[in-house]
N, C-alpha and C. Protein backbone atom coordinates (compact mmCIF):
# COMPACT_ATOMS: atom_id res chain seq x y z
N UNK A 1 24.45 -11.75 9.03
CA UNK A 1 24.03 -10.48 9.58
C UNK A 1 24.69 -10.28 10.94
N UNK A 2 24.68 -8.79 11.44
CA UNK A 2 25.38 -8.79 12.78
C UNK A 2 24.24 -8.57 13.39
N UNK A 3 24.96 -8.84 15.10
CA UNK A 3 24.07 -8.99 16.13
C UNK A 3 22.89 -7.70 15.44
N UNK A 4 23.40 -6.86 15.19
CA UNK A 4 22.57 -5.46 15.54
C UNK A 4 21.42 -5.97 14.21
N UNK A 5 22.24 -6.12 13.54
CA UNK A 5 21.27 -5.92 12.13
C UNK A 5 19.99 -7.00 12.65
N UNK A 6 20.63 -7.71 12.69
CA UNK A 6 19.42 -9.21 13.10
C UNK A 6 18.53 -8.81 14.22
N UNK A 7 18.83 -7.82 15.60
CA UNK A 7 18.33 -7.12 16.18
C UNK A 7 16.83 -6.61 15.57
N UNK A 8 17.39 -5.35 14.81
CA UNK A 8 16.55 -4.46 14.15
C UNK A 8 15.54 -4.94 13.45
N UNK A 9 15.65 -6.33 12.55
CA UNK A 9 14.96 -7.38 11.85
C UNK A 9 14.33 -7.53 12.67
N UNK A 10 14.09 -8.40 14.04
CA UNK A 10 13.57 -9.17 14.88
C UNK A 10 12.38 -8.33 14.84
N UNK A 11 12.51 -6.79 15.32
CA UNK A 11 11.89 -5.79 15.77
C UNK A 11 10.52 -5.30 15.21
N UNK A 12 11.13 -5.85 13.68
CA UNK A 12 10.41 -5.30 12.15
C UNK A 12 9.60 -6.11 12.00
N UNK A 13 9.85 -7.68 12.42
CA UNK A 13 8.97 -8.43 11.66
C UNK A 13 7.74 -8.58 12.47
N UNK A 14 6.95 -8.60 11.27
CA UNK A 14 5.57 -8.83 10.92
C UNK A 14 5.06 -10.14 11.20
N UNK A 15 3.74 -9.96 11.95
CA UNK A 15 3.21 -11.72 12.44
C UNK A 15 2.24 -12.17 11.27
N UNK A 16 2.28 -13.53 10.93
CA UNK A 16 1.95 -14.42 9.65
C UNK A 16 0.54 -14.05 9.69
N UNK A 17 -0.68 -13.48 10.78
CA UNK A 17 -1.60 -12.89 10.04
C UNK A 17 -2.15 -11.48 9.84
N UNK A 18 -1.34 -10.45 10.24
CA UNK A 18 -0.90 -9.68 9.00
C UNK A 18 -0.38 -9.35 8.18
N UNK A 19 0.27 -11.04 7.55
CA UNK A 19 0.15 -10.84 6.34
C UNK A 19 -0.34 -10.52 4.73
N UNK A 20 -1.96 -10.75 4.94
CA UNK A 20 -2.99 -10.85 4.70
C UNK A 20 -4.16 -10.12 4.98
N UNK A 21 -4.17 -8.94 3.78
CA UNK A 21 -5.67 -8.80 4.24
C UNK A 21 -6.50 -9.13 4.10
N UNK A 22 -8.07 -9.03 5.06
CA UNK A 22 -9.15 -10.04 5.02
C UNK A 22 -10.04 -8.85 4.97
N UNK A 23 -11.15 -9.16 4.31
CA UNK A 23 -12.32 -8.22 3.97
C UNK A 23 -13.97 -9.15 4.10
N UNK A 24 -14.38 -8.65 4.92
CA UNK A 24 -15.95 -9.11 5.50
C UNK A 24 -16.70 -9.10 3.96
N UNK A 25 -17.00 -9.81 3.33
CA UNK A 25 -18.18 -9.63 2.12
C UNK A 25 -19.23 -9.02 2.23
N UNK A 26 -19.72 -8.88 3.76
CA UNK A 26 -20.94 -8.43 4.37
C UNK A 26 -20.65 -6.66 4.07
N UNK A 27 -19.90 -6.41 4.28
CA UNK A 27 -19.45 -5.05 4.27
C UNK A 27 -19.70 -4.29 2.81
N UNK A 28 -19.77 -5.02 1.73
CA UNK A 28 -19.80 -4.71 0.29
C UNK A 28 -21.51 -4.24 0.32
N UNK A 29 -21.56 -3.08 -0.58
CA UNK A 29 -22.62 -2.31 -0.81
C UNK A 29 -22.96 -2.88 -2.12
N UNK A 30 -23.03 -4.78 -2.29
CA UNK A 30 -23.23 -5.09 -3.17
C UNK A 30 -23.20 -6.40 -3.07
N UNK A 31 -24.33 -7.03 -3.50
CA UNK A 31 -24.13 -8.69 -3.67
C UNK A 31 -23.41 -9.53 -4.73
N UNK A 32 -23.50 -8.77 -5.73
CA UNK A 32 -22.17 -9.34 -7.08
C UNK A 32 -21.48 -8.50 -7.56
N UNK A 33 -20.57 -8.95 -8.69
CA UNK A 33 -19.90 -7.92 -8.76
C UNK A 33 -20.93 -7.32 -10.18
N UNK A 34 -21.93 -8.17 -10.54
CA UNK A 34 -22.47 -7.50 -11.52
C UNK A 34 -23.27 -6.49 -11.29
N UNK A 35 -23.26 -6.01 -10.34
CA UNK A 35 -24.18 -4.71 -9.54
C UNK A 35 -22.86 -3.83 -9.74
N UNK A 36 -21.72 -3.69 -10.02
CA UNK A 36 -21.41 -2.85 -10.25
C UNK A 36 -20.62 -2.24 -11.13
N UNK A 37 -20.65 -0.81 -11.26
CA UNK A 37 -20.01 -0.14 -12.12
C UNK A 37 -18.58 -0.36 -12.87
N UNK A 38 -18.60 -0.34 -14.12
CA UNK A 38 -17.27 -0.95 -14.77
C UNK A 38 -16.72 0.35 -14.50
N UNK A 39 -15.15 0.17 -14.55
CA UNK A 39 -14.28 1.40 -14.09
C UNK A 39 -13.83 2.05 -15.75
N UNK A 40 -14.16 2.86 -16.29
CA UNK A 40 -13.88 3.89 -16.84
C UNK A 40 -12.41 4.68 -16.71
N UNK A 41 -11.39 4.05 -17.83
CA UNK A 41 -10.56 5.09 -17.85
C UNK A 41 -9.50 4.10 -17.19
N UNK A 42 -8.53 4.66 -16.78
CA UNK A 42 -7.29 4.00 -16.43
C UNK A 42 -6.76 4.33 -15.02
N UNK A 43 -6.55 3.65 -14.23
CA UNK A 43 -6.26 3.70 -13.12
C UNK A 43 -5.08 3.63 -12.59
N UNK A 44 -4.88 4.52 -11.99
CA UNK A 44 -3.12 4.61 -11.01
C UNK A 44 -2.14 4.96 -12.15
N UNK A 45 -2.02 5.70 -13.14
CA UNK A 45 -1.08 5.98 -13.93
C UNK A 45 -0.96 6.97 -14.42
N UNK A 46 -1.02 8.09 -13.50
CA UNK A 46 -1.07 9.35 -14.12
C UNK A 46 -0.14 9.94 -15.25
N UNK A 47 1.53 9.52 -14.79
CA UNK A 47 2.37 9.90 -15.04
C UNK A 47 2.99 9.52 -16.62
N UNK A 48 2.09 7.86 -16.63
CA UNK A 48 2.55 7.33 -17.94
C UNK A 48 1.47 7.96 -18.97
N UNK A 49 0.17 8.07 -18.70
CA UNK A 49 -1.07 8.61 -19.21
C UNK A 49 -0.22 10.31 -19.61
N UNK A 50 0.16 10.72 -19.25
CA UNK A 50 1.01 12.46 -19.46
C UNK A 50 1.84 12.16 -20.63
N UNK A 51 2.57 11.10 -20.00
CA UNK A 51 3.45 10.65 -21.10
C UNK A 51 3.12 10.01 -22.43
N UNK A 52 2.04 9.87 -22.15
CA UNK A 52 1.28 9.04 -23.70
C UNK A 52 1.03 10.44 -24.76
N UNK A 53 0.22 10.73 -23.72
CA UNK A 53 -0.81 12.01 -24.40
C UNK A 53 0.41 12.97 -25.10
N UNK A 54 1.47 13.22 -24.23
CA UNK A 54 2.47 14.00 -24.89
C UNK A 54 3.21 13.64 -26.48
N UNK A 55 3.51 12.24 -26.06
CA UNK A 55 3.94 11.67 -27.16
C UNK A 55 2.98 11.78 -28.67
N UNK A 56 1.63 11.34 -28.17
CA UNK A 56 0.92 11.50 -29.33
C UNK A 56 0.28 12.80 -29.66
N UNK A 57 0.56 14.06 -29.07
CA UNK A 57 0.11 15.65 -29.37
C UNK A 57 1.01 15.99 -30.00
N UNK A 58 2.48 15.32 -30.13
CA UNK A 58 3.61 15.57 -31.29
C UNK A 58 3.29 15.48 -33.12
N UNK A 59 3.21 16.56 -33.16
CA UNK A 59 2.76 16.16 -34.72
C UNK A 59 4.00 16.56 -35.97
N UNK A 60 4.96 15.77 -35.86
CA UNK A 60 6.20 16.03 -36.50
C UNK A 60 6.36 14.00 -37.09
N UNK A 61 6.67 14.41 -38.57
CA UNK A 61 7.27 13.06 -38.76
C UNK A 61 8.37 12.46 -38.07
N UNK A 62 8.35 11.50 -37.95
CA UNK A 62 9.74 10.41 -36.89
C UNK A 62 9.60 9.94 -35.68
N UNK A 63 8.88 10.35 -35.30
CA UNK A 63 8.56 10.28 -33.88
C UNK A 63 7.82 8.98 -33.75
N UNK A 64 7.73 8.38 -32.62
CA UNK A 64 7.41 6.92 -32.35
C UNK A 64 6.93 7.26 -30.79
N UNK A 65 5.61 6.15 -30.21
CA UNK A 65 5.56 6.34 -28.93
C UNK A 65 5.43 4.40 -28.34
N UNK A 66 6.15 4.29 -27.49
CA UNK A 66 6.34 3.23 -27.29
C UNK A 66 5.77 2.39 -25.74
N UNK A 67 4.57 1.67 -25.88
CA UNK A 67 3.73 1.37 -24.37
C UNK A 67 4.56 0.40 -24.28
N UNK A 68 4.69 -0.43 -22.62
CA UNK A 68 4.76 -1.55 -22.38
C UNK A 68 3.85 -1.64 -21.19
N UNK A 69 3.86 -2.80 -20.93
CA UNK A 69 2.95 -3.39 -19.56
C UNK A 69 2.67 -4.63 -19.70
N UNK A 70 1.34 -5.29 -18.36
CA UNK A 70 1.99 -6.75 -18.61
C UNK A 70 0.77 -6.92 -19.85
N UNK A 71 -0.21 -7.93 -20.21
CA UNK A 71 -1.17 -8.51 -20.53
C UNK A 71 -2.20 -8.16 -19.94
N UNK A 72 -3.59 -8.05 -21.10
CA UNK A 72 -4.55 -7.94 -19.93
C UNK A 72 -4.27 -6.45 -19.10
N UNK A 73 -3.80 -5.55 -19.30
CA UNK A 73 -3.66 -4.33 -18.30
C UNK A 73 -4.10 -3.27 -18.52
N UNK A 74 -4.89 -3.36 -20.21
CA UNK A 74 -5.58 -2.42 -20.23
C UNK A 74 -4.77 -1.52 -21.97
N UNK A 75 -3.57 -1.69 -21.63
CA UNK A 75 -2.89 -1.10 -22.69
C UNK A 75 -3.62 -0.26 -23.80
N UNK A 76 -3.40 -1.50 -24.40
CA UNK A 76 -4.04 -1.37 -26.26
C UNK A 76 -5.58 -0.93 -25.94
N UNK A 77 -6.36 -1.16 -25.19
CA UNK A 77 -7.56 -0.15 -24.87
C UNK A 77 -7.49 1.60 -24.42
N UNK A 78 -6.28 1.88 -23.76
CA UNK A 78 -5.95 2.90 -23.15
C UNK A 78 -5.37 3.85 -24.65
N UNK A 79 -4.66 3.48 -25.13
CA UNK A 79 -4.00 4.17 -26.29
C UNK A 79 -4.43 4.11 -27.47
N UNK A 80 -5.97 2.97 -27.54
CA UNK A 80 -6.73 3.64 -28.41
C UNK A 80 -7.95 5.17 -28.10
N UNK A 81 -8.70 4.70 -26.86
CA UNK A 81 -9.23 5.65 -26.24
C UNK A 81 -7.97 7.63 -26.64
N UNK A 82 -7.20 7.80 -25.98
CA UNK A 82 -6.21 8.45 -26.09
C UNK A 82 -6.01 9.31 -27.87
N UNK A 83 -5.77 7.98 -28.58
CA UNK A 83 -5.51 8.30 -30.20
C UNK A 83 -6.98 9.01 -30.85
N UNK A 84 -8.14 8.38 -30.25
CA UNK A 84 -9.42 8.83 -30.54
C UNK A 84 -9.62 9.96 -30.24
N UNK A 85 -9.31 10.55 -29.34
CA UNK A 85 -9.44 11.75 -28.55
C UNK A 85 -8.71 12.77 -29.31
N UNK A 86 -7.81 12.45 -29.54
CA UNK A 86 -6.60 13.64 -29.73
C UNK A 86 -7.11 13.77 -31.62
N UNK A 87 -7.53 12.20 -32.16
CA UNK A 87 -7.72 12.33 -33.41
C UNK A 87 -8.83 13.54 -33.87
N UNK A 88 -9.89 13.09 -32.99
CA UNK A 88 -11.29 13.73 -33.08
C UNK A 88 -10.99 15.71 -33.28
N UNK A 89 -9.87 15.85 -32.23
CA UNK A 89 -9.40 17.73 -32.18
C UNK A 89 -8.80 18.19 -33.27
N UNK A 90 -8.38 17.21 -34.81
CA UNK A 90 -7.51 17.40 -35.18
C UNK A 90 -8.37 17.43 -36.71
N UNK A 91 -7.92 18.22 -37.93
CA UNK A 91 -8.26 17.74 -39.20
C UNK A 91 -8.43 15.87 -39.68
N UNK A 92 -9.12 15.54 -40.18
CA UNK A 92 -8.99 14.95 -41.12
C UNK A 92 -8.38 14.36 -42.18
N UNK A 93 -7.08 13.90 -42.45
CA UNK A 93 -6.33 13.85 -43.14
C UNK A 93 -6.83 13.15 -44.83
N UNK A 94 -5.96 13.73 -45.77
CA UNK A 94 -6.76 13.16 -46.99
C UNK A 94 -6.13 11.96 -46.96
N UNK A 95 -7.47 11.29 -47.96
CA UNK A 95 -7.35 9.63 -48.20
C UNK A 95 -6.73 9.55 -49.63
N UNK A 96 -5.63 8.67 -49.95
CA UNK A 96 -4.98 8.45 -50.79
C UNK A 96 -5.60 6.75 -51.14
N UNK A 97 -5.63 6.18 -52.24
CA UNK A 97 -5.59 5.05 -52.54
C UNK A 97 -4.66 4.80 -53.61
N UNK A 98 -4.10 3.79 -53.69
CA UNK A 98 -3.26 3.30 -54.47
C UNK A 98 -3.85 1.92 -54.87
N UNK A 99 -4.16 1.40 -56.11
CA UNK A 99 -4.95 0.48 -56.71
C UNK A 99 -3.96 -0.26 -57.86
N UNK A 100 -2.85 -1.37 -57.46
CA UNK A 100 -2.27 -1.79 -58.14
C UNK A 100 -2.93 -2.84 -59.06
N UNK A 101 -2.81 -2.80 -60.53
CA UNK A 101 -2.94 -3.97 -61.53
C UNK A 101 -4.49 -4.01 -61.40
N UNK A 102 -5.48 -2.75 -61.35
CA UNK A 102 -7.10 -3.34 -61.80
C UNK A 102 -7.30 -3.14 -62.39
């Protein structure tokens, strides 16, 4: 790095305890976490949630909608919630069975 750059760095950096935030327990409007409310719905993702909903209000054969994320993030809960919703506004589709060799 040049003088300057290493300068500007010096300037920037951050001391080792704010690195870390610290939170008083005392402060919580709650003694466990079982006092409180499970979170409902999906959080911080507006944009992909638009993008879901869009994908699955497509009602044309071929079409595919494709999640990723890590584990554990809620996913496959989110895009069933979603499929339920959109299913519920919609007909009924007929039931076909196919009963091979009885």
């Amino acid at each position: 790095m040049s003088g300057a750059a290493t300068e500007r760095a010096a300037q920037r950096r951050v001391p080792v305890e704010r690195l870390r935030r610290r939170l008083d327990p005392m402060t919580l409007p709650f003694q466990t976490t079982a006092e409180v409310d499970p979170v409902v719905g999906t959080v911080g993702q507006p944009r992909a949630l638009e993008a879901l909903e869009f994908g699955l209000e497509i009602a044309s054969y071929g079409y595919n909608v494709y999640v990723a994320g890590r584990p554990g993030s809620g996913r496959e809960s989110t895009v069933l919630r979603l499929v339920e919703q959109i299913a519920a506004k919609r007909a009924t589709p007929p039931d076909w069975v196919y009963v091979h060799n009885f």
